[in-house]
PDB file of N, CA and C in Angstrom:
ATOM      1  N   UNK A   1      89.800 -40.780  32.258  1.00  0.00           N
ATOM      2  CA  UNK A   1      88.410 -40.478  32.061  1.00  0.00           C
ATOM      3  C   UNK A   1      88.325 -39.381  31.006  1.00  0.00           C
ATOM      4  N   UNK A   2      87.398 -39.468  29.955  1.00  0.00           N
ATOM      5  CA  UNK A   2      87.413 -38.680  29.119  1.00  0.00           C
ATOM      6  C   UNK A   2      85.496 -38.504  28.765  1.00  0.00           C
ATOM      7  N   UNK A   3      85.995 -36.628  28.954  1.00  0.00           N
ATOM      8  CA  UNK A   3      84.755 -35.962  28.827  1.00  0.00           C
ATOM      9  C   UNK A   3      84.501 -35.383  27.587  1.00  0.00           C
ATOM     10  N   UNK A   4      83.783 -35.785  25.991  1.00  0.00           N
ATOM     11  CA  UNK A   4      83.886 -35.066  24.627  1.00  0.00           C
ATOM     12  C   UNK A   4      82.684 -33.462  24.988  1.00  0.00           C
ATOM     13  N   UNK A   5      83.416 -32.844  24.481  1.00  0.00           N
ATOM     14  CA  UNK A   5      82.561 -31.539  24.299  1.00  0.00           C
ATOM     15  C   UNK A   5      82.323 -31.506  22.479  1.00  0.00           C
ATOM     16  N   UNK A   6      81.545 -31.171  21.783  1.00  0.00           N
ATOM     17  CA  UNK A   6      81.421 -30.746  20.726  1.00  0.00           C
ATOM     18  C   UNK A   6      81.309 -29.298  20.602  1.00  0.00           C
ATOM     19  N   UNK A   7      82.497 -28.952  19.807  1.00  0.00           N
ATOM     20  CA  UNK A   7      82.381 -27.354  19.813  1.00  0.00           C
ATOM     21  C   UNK A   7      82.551 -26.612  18.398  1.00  0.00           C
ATOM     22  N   UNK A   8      82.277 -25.712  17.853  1.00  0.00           N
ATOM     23  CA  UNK A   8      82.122 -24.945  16.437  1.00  0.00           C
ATOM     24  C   UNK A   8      80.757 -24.192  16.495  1.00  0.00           C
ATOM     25  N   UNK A   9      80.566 -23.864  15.378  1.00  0.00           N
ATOM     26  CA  UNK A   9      79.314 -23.001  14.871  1.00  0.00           C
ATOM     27  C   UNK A   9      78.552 -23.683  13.968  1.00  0.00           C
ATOM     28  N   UNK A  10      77.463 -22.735  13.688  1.00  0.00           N
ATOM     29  CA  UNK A  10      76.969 -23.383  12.547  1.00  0.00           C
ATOM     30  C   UNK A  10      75.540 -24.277  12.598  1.00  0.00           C
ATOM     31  N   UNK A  11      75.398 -25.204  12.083  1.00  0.00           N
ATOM     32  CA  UNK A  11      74.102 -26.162  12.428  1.00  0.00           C
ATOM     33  C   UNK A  11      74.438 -26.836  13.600  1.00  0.00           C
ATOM     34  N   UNK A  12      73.032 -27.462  14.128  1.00  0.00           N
ATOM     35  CA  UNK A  12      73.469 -28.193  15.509  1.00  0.00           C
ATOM     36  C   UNK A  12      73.230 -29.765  14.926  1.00  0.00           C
ATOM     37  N   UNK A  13      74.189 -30.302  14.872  1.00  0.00           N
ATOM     38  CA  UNK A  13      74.053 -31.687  14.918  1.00  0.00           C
ATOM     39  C   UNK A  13      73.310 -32.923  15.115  1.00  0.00           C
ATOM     40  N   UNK A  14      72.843 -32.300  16.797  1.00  0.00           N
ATOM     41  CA  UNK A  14      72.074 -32.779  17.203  1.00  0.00           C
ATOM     42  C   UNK A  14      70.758 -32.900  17.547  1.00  0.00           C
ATOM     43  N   UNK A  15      70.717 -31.476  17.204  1.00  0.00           N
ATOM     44  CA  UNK A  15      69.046 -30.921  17.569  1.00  0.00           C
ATOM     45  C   UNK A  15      69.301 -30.574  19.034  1.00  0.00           C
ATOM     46  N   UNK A  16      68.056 -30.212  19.311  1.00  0.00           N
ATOM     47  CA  UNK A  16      68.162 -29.823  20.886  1.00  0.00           C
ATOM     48  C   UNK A  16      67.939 -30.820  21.982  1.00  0.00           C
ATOM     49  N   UNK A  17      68.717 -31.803  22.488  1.00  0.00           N
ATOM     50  CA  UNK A  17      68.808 -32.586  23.387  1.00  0.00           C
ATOM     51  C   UNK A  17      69.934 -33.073  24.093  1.00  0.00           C
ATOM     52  N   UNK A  18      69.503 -33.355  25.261  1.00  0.00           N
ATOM     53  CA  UNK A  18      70.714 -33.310  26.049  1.00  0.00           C
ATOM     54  C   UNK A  18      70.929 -35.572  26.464  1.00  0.00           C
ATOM     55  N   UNK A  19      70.507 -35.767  25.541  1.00  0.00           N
ATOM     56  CA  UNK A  19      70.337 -37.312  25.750  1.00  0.00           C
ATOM     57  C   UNK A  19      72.328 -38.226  25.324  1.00  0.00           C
ATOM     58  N   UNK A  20      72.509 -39.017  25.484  1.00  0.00           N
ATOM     59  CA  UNK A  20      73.635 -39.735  24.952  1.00  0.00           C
ATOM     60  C   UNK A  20      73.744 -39.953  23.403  1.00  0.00           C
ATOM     61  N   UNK A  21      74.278 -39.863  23.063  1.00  0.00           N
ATOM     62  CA  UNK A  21      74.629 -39.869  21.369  1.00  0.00           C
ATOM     63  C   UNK A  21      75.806 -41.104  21.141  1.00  0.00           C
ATOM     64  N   UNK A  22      75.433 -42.134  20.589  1.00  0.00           N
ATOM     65  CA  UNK A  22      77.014 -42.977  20.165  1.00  0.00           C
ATOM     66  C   UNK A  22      78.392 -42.311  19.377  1.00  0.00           C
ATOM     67  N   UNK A  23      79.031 -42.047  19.385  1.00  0.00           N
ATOM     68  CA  UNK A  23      80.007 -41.494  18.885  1.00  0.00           C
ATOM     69  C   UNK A  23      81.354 -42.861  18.454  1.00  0.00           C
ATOM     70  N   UNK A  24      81.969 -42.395  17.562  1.00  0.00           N
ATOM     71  CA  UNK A  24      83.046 -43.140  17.019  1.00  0.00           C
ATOM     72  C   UNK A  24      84.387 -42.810  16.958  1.00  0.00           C
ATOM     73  N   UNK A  25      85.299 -43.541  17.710  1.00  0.00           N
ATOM     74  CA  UNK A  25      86.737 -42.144  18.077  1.00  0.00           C
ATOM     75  C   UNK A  25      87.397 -42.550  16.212  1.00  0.00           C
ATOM     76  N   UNK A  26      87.451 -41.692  15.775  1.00  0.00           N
ATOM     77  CA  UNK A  26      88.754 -41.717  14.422  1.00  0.00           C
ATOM     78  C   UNK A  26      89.667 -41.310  14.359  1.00  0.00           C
ATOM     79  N   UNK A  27      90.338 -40.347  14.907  1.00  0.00           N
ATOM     80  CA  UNK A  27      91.299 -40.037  15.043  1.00  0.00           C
ATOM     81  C   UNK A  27      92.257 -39.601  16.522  1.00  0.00           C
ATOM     82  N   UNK A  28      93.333 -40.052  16.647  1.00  0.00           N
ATOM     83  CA  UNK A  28      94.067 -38.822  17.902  1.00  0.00           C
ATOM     84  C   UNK A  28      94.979 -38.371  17.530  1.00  0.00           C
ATOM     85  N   UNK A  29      95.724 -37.186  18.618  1.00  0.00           N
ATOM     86  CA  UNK A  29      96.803 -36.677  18.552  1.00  0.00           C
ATOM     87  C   UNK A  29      97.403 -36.659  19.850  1.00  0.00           C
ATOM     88  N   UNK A  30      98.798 -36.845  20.073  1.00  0.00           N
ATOM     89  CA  UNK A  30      99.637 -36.605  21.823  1.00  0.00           C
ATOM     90  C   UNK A  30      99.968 -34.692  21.118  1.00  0.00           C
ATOM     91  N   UNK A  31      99.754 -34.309  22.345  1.00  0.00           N
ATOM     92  CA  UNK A  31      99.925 -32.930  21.659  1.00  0.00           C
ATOM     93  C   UNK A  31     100.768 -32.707  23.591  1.00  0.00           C
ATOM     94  N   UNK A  32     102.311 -32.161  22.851  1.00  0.00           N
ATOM     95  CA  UNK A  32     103.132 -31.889  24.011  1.00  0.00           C
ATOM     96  C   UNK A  32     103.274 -33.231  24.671  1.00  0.00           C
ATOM     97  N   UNK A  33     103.202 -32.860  26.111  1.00  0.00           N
ATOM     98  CA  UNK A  33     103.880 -34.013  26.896  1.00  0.00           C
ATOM     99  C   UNK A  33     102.668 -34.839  28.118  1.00  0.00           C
ATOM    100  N   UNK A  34     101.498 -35.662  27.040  1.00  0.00           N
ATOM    101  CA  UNK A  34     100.725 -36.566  27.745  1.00  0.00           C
ATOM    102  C   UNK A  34      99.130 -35.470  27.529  1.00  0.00           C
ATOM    103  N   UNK A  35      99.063 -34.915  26.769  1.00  0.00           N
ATOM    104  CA  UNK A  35      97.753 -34.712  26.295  1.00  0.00           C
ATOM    105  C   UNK A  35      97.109 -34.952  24.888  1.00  0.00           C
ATOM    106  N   UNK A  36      96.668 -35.702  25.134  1.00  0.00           N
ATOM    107  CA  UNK A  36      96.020 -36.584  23.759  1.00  0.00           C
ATOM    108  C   UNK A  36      94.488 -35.593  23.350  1.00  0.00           C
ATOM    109  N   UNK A  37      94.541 -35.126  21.458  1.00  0.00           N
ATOM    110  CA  UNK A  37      93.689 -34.296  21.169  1.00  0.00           C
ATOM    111  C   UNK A  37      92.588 -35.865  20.315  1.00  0.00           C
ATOM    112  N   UNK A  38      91.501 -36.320  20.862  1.00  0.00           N
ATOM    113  CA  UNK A  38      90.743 -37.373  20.300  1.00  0.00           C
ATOM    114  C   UNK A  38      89.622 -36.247  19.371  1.00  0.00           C
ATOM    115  N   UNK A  39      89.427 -37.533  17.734  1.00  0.00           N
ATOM    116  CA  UNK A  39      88.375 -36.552  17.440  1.00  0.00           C
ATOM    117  C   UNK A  39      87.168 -38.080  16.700  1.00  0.00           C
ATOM    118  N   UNK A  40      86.132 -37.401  17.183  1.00  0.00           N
ATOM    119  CA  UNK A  40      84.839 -38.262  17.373  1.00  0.00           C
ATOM    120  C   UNK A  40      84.091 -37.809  16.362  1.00  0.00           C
ATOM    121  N   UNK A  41      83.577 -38.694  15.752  1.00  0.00           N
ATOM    122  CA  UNK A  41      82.176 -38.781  14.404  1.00  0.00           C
ATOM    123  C   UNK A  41      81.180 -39.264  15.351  1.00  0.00           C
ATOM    124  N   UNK A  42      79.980 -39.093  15.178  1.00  0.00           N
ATOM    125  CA  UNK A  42      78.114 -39.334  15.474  1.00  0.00           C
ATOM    126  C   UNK A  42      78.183 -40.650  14.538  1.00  0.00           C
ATOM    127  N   UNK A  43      77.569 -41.857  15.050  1.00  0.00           N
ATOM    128  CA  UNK A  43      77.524 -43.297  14.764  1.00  0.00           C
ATOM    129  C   UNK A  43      75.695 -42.550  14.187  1.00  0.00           C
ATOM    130  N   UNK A  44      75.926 -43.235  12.470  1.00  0.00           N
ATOM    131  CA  UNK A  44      74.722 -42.704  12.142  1.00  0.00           C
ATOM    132  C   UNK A  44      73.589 -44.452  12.263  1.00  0.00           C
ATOM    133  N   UNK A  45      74.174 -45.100  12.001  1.00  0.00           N
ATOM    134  CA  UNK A  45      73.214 -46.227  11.978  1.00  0.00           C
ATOM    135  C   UNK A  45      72.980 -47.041  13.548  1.00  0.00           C
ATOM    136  N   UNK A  46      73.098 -45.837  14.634  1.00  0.00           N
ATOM    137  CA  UNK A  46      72.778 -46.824  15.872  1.00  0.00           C
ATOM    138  C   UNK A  46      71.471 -46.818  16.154  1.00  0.00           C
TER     139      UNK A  46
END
């Protein structure tokens, strides 16, 4: 089961809402022994 947090500074992405957003996985990493670092883009044409 996998929970994405979006985290940094700066502008908010999303604006202020707490609604579902489509996201797109592009990249991973196994980092050590069975933890995978996933990194997600915002699906702009959904």
């Amino acid at each position: 089961m996998t929970y994405p947090v979006v985290v940094g500074a700066g502008e908010r992405p999303f604006n202020e809402t707490s609604g579902v957003k489509p996201m797109r996985l592009v990249d991973t990493r196994t980092v050590g022994d069975g933890l995978a670092f996933l990194i997600y883009q915002p699906v702009r044409d959904a």
